[in-house]
N, C-alpha and C. Protein backbone atom coordinates (compact mmCIF):
# COMPACT_ATOMS: atom_id res chain seq x y z
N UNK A 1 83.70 118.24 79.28
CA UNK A 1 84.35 116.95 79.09
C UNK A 1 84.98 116.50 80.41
N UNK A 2 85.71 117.77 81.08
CA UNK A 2 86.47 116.87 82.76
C UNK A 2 85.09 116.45 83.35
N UNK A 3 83.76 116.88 83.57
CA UNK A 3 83.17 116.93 84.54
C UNK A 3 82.24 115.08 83.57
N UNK A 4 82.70 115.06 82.63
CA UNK A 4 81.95 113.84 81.96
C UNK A 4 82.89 112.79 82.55
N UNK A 5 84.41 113.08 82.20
CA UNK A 5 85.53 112.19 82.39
C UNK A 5 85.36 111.52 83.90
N UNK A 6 84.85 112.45 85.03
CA UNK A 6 85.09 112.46 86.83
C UNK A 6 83.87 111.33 86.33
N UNK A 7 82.40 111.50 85.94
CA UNK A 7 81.35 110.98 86.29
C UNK A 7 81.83 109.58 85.37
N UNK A 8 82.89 109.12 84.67
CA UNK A 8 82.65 108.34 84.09
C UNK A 8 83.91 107.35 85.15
N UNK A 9 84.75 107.83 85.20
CA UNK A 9 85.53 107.27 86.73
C UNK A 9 84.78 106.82 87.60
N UNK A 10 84.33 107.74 88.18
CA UNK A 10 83.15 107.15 88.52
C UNK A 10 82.01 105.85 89.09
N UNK A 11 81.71 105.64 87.75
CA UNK A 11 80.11 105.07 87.28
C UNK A 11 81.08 103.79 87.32
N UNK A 12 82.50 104.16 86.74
CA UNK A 12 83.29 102.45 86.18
C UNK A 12 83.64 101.87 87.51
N UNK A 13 83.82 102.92 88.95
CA UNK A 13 84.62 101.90 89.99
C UNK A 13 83.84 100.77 90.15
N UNK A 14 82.65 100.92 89.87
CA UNK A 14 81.75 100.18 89.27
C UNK A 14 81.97 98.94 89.87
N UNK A 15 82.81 98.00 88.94
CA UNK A 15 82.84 96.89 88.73
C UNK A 15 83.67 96.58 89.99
N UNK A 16 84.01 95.57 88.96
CA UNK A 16 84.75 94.72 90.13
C UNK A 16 84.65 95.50 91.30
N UNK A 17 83.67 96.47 92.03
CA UNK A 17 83.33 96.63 92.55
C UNK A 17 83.32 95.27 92.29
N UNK A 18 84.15 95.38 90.66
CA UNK A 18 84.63 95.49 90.47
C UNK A 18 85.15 94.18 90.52
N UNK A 19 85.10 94.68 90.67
CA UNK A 19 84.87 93.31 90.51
C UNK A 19 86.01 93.04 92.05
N UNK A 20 85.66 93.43 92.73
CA UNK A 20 85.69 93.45 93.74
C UNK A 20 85.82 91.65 94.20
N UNK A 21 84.60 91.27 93.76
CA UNK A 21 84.18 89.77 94.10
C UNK A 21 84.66 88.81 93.68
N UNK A 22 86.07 89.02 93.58
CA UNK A 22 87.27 88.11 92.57
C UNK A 22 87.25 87.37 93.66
N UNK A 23 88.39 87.80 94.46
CA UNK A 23 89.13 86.76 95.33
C UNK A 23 87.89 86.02 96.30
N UNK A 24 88.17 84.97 96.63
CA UNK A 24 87.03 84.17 97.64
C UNK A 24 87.64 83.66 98.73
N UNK A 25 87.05 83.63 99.90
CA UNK A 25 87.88 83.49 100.97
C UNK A 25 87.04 81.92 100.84
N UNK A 26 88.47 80.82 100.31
CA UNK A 26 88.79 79.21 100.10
C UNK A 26 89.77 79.02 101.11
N UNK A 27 88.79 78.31 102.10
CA UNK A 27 89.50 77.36 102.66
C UNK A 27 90.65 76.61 102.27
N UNK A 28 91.94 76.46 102.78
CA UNK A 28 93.04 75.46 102.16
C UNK A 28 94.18 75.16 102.98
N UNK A 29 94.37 73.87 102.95
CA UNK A 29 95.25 73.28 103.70
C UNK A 29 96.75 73.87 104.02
N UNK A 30 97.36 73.40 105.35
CA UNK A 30 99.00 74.24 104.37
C UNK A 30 100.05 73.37 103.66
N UNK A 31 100.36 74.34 103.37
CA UNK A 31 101.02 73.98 101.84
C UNK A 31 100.69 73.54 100.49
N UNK A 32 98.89 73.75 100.65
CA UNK A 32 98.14 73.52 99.34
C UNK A 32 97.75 74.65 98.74
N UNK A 33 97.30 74.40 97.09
CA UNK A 33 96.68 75.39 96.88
C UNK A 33 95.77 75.13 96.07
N UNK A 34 94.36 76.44 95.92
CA UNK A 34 93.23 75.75 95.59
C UNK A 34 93.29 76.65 94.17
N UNK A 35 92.36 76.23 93.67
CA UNK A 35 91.61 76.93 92.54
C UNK A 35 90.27 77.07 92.54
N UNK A 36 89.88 77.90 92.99
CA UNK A 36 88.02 78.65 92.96
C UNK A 36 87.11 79.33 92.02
N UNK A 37 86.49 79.21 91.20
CA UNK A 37 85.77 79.67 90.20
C UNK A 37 84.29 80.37 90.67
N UNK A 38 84.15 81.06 90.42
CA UNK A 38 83.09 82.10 90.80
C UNK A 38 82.11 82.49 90.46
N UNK A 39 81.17 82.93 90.49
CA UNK A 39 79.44 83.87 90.04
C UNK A 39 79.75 85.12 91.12
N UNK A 40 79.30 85.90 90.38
CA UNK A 40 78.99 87.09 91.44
C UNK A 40 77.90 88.01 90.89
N UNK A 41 77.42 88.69 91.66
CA UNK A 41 76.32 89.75 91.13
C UNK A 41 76.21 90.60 92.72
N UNK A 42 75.93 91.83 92.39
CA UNK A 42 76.30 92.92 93.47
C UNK A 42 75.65 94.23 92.93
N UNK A 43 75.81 95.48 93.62
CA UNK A 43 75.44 96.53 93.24
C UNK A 43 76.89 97.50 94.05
N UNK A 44 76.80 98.75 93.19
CA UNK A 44 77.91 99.58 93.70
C UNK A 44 77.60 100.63 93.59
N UNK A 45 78.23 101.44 94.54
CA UNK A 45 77.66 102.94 94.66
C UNK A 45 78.70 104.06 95.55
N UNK A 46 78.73 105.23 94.25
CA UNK A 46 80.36 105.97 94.99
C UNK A 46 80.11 105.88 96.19
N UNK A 47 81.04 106.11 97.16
CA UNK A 47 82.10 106.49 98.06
C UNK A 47 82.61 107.45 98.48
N UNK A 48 82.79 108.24 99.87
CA UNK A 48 83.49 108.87 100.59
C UNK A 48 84.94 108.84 100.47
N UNK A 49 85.40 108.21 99.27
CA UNK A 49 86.84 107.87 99.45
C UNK A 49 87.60 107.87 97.88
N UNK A 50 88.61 108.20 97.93
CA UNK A 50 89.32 108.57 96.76
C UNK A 50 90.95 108.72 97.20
N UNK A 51 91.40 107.52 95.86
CA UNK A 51 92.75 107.11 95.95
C UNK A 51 93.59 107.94 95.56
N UNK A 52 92.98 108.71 94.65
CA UNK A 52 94.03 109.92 94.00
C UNK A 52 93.91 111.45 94.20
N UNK A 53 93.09 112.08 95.27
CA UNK A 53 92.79 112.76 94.78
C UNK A 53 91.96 113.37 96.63
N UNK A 54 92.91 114.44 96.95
CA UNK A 54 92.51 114.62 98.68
C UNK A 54 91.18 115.47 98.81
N UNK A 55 90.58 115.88 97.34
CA UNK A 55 89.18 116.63 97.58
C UNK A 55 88.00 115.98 97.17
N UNK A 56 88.25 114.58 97.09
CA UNK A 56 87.91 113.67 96.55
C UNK A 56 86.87 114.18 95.21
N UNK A 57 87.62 114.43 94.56
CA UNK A 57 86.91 114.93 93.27
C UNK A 57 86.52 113.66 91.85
N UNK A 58 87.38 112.41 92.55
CA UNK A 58 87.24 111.25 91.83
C UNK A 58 86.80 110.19 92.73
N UNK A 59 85.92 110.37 93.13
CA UNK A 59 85.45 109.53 93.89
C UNK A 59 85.49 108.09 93.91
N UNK A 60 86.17 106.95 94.39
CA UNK A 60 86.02 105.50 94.31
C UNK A 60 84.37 105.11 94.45
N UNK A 61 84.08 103.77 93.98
CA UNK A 61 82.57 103.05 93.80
C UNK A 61 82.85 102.03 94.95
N UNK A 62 81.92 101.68 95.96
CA UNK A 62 81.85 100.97 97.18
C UNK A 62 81.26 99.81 96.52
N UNK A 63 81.72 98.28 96.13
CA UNK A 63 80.79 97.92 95.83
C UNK A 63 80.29 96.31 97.12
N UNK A 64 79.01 96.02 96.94
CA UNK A 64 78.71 94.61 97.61
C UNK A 64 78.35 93.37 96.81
N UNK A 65 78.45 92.25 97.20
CA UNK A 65 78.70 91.51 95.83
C UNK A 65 78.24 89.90 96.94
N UNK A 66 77.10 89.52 96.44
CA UNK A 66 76.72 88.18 96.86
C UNK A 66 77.01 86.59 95.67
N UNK A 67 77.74 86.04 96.14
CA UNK A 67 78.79 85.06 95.62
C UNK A 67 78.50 83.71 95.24
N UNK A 68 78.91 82.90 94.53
CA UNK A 68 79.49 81.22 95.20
C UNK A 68 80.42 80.73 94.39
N UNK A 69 81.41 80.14 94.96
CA UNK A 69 82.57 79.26 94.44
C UNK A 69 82.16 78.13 94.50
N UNK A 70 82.72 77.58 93.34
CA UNK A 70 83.51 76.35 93.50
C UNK A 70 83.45 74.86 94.66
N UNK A 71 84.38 75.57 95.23
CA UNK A 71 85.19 75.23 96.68
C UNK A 71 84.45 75.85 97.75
N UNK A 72 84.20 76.83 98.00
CA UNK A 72 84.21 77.95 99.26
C UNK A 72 82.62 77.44 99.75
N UNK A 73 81.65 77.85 97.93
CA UNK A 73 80.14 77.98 98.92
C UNK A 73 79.86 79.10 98.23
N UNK A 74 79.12 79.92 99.51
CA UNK A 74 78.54 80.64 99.04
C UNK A 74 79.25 81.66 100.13
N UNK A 75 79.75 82.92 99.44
CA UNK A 75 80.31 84.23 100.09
C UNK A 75 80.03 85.58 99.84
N UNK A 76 80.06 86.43 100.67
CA UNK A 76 79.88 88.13 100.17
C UNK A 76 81.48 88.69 100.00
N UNK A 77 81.20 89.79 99.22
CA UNK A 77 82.38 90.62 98.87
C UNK A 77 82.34 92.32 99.15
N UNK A 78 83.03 92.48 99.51
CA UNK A 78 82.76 93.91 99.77
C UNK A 78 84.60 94.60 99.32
N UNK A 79 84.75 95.92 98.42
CA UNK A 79 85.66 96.48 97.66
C UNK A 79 85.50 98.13 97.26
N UNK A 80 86.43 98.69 97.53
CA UNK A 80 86.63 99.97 96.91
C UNK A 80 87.04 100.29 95.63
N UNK A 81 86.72 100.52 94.60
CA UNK A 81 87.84 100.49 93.45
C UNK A 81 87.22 101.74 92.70
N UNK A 82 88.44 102.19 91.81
CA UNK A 82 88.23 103.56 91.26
C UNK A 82 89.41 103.24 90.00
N UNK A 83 88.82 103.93 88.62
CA UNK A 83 88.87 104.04 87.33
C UNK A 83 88.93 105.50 86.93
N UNK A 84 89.61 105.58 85.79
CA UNK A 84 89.83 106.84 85.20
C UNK A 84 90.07 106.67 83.73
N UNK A 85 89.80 107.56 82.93
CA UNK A 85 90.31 107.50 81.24
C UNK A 85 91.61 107.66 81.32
N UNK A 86 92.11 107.29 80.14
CA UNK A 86 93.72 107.82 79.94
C UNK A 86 93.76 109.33 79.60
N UNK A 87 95.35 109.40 79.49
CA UNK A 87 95.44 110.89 79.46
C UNK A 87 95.27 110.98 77.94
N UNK A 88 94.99 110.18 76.81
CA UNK A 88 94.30 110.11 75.87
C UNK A 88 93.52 109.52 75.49
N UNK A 89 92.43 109.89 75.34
CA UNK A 89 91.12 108.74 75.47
C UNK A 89 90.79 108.10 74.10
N UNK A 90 90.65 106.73 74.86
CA UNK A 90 90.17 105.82 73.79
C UNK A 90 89.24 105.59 73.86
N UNK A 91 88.84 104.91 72.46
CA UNK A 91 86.99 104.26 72.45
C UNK A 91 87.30 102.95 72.29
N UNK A 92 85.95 102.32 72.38
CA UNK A 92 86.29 100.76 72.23
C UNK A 92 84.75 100.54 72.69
N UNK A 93 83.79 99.61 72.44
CA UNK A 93 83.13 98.92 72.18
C UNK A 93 82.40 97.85 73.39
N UNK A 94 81.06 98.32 73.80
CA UNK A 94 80.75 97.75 74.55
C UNK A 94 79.45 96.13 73.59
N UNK A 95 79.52 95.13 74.30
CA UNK A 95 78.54 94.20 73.65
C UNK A 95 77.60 94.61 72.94
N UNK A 96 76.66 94.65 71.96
CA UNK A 96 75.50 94.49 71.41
C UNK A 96 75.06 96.42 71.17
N UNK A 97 76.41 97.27 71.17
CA UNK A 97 76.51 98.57 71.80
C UNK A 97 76.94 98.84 69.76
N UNK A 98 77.48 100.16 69.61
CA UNK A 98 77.52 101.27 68.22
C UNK A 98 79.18 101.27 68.87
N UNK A 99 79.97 100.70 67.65
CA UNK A 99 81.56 101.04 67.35
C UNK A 99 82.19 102.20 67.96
N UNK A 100 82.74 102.42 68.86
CA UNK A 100 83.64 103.07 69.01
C UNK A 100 82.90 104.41 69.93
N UNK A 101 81.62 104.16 70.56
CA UNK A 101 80.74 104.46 71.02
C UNK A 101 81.03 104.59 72.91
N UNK A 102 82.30 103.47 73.09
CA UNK A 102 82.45 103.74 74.26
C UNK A 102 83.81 104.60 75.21
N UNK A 103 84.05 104.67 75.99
CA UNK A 103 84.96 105.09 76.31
C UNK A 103 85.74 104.27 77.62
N UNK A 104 87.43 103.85 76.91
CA UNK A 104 88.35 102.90 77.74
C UNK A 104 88.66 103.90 79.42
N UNK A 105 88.76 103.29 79.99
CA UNK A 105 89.59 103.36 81.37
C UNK A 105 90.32 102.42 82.16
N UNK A 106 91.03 102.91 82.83
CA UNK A 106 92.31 101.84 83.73
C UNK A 106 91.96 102.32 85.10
N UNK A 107 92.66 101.38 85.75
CA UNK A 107 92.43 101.05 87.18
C UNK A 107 93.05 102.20 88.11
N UNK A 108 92.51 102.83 88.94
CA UNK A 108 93.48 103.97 89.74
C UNK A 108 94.12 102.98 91.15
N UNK A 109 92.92 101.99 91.59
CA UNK A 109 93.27 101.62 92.67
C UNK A 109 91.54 100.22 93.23
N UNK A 110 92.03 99.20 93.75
CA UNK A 110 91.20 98.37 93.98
C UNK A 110 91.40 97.34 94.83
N UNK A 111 90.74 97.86 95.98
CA UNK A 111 90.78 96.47 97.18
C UNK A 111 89.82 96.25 97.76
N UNK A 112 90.36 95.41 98.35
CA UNK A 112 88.43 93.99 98.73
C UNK A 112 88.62 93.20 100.15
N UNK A 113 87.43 92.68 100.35
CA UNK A 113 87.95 91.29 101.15
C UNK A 113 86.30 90.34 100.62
N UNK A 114 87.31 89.54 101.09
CA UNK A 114 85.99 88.60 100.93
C UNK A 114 85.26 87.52 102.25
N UNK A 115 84.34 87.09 102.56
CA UNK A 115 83.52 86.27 103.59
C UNK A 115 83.08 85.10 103.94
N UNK A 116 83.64 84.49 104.04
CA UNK A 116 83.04 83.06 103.71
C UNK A 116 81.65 82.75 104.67
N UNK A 117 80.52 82.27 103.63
CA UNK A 117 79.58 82.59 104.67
C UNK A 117 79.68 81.41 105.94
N UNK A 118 80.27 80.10 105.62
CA UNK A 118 80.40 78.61 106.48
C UNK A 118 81.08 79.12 107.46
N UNK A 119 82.52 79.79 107.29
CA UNK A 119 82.97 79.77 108.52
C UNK A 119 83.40 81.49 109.07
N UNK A 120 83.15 82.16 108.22
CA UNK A 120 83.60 83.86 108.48
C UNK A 120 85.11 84.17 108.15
N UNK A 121 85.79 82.71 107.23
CA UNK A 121 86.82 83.56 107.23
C UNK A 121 87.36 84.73 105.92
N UNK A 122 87.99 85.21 106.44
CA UNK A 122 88.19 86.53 105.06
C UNK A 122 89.18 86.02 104.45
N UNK A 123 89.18 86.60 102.89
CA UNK A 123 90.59 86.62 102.39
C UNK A 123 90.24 87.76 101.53
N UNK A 124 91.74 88.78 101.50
CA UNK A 124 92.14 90.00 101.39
C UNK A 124 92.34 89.58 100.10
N UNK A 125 92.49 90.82 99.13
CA UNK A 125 93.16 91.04 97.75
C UNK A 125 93.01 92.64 97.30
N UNK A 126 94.33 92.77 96.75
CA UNK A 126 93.99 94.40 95.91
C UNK A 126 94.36 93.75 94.10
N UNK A 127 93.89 94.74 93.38
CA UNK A 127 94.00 94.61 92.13
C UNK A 127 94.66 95.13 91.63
N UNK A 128 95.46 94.70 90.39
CA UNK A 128 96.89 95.37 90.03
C UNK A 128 96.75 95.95 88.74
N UNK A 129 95.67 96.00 87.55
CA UNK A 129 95.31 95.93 86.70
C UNK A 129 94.19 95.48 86.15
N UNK A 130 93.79 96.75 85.47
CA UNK A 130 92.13 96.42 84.94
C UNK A 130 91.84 97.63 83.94
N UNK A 131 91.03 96.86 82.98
CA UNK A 131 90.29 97.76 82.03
C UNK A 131 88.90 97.78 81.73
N UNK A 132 88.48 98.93 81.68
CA UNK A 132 87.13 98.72 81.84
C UNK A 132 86.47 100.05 80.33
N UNK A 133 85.33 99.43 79.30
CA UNK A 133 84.64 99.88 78.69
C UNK A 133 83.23 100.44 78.76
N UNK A 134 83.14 102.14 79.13
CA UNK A 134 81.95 102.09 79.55
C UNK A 134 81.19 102.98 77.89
N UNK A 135 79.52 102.74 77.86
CA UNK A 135 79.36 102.91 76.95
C UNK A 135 78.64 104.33 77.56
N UNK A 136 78.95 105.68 77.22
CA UNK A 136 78.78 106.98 77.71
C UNK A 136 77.44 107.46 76.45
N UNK A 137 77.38 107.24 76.14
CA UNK A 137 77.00 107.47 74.53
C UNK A 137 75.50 108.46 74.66
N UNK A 138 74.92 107.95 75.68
CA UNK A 138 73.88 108.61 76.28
C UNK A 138 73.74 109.50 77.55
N UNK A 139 74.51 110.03 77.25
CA UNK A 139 74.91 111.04 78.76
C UNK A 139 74.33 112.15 78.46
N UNK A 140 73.46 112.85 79.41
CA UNK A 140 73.62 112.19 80.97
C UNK A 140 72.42 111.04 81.09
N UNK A 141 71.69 110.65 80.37
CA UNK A 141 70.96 109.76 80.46
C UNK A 141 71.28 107.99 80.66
N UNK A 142 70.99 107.45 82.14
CA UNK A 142 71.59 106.24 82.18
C UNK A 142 69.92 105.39 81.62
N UNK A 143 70.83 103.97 81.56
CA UNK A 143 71.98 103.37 82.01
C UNK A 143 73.40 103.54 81.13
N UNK A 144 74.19 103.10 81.37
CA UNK A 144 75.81 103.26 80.82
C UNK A 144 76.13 102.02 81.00
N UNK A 145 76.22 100.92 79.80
CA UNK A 145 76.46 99.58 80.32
C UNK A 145 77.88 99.35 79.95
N UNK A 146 78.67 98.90 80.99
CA UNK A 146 80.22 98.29 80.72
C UNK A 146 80.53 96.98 80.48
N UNK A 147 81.80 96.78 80.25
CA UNK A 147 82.41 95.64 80.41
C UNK A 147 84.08 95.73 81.52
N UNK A 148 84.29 95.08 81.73
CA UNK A 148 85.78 94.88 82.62
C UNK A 148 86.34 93.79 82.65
N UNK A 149 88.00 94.05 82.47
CA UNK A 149 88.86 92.56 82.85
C UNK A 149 89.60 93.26 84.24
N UNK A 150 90.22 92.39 84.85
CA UNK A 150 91.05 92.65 85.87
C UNK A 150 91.73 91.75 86.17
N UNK A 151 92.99 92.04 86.83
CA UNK A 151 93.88 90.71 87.60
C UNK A 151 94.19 91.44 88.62
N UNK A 152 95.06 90.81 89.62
CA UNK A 152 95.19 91.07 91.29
C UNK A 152 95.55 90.30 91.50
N UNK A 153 96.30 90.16 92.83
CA UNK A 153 96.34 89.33 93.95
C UNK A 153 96.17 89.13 95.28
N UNK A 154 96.11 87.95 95.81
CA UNK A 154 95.52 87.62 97.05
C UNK A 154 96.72 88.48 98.00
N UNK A 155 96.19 89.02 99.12
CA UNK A 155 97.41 89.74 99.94
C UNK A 155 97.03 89.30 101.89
N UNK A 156 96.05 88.35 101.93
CA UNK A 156 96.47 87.70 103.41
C UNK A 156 94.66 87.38 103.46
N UNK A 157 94.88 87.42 104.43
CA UNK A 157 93.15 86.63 105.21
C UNK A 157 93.39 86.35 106.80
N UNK A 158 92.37 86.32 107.63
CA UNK A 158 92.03 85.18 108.33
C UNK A 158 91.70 83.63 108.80
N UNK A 159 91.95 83.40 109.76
CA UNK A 159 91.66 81.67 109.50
C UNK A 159 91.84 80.96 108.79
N UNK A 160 91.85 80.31 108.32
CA UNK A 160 92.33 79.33 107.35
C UNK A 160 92.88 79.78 106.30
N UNK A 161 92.78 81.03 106.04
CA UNK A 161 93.38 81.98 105.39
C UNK A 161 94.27 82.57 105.57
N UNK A 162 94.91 82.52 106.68
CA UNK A 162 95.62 83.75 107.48
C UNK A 162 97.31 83.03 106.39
N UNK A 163 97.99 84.24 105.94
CA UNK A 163 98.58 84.43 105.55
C UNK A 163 98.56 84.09 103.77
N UNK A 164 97.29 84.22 103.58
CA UNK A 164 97.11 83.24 101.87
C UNK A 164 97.87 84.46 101.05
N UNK A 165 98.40 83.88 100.00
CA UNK A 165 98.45 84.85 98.36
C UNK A 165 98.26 83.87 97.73
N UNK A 166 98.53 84.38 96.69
CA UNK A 166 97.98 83.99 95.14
C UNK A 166 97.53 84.83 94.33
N UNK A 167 96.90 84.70 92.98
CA UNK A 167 96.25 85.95 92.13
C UNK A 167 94.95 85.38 91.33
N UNK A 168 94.43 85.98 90.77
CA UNK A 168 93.19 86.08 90.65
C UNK A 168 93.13 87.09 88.63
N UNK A 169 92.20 86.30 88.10
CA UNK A 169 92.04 86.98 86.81
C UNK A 169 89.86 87.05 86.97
N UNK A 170 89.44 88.39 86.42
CA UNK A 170 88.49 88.47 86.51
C UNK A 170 87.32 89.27 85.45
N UNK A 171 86.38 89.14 84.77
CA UNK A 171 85.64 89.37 83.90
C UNK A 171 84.30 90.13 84.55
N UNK A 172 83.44 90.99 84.08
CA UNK A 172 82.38 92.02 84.32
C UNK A 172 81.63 91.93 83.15
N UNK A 173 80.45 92.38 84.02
CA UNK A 173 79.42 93.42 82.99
C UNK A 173 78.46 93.98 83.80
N UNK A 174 77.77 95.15 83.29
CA UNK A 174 76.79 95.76 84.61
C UNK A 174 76.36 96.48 83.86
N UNK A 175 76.04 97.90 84.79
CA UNK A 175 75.85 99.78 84.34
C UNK A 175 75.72 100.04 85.45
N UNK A 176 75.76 101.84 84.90
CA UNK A 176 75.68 102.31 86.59
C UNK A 176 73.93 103.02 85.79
N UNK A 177 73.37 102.81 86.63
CA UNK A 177 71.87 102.87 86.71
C UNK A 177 70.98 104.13 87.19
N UNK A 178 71.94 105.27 87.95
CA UNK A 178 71.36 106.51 88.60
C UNK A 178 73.03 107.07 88.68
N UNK A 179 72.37 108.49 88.48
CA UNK A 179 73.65 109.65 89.15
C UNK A 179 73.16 110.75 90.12
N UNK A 180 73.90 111.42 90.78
CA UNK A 180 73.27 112.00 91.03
C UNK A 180 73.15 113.50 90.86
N UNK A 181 72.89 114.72 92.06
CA UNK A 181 72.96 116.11 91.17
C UNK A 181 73.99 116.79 91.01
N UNK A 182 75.82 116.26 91.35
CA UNK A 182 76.40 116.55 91.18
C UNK A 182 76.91 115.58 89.27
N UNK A 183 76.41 114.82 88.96
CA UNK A 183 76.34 114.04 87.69
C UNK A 183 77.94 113.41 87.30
N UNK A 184 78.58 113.25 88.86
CA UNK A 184 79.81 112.61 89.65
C UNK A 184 79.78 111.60 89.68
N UNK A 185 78.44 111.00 90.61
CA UNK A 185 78.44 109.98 91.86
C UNK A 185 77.06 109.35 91.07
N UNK A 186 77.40 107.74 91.27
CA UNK A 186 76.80 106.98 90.89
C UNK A 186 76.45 105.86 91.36
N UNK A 187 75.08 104.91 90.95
CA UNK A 187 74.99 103.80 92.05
C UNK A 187 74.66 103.26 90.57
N UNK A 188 75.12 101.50 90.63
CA UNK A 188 74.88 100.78 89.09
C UNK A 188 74.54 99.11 90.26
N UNK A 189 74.45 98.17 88.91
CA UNK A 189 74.78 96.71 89.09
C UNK A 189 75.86 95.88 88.39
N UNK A 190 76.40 95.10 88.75
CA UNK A 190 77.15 94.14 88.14
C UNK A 190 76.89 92.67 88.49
N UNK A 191 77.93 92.04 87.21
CA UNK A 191 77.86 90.47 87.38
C UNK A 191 79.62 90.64 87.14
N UNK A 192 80.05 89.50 87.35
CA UNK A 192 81.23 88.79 87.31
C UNK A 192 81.88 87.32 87.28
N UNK A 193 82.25 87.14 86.70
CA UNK A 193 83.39 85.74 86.42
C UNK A 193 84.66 85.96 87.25
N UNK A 194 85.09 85.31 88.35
CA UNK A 194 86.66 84.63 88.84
C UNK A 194 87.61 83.37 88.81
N UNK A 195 88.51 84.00 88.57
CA UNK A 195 89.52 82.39 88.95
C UNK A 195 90.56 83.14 89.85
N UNK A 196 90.29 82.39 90.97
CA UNK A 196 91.50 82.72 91.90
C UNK A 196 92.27 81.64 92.35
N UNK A 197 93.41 81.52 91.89
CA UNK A 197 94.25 80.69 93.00
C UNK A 197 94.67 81.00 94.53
N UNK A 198 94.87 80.36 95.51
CA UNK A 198 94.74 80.67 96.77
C UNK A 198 96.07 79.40 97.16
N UNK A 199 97.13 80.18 97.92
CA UNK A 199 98.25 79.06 99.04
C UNK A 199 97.94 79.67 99.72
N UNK A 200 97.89 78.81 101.10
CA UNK A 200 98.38 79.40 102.55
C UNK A 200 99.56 78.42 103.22
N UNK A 201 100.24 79.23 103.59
CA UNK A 201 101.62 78.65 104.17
C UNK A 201 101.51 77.73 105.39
């Protein structure tokens, strides 16, 4: 069960890999602020890196994420984020998936930037909260299809960005699609929904 629990941490940094592709680096005037709405779709795949954990035995999901807002255009995303079960695990229910079939997790840790492809500028964000449903049900056999919410906020940028906050609420769905022979480390796809608000001073 730990060595199911690690691979399912895992498979979930997944998203927002998380949604990773929340925040959008939007141009905005100062003292304005925008509102950006989003598409995303990306692929993610563990990581050399782990927020909790110095033997990295929970490995964070790297994810990349090709974009368009709203406002912005069209942007890439690039994010670390890492998931874990609770210290009592719940089930809960992935789309078109068998009751109680899946297994809940929360956020260990999640940050990003984002690209604007028009002008290169970035805007930063980490995530403060997120839950994510993956459906394990077939293990070790993928795919493992999830769902995820998340919120965050904006924490600075470049250029036209340079000094932005604001926060951001965000929606998923994907799987992770391959593991590998440690049955740890995983590479999947996702999609995503954002709304980010964005000030810069």
């Amino acid at each position: 069960m730990g060595h199911m629990k690690k691979l399912i941490g895992l498979c979930i940094g997944l998203m927002m890999v998380i949604i990773g592709s929340i925040a959008v680096a939007t141009p905005v005037e100062a003292l304005t602020t925008r509102i950006e709405k989003t598409n995303a779709s990306g692929t993610f795949v563990s990581a050399n890196f782990d927020f909790d954990h110095a033997d990295l035995s929970t490995p964070a999901n790297h994810g990349e994420t090709q974009a368009i807002g709203t406002v912005i255009g069209k942007f890439t995303n690039q994010n670390v984020n890492e998931y874990a079960p609770d210290l009592v695990m719940k089930t809960c229910m992935v789309p078109g998936g068998v009751a109680n079939a899946g297994t809940e997790f929360t956020q260990v840790g999640d940050v990003g930037a984002s690209r604007s492809t028009a002008t290169g500028d970035l805007l930063f964000f980490k995530g403060t909260s997120a839950t994510v449903c993956e459906d394990l049900s077939k293990f070790p056999t993928p795919p493992f299809p999830f769902i995820e919410t998340e919120t965050g906020v904006v924490t600075g940028g470049t250029g036209a960005n340079f000094g932005a906050t604001g926060t951001f609420t965000a929606t998923a769905k994907g799987a992770a699609l391959s593991l590998d022979a440690t049955g740890v480390r995983g590479f999947g796809w996702f999609k995503n929904k954002v709304v980010t608000t964005v000030t810069v001073p």
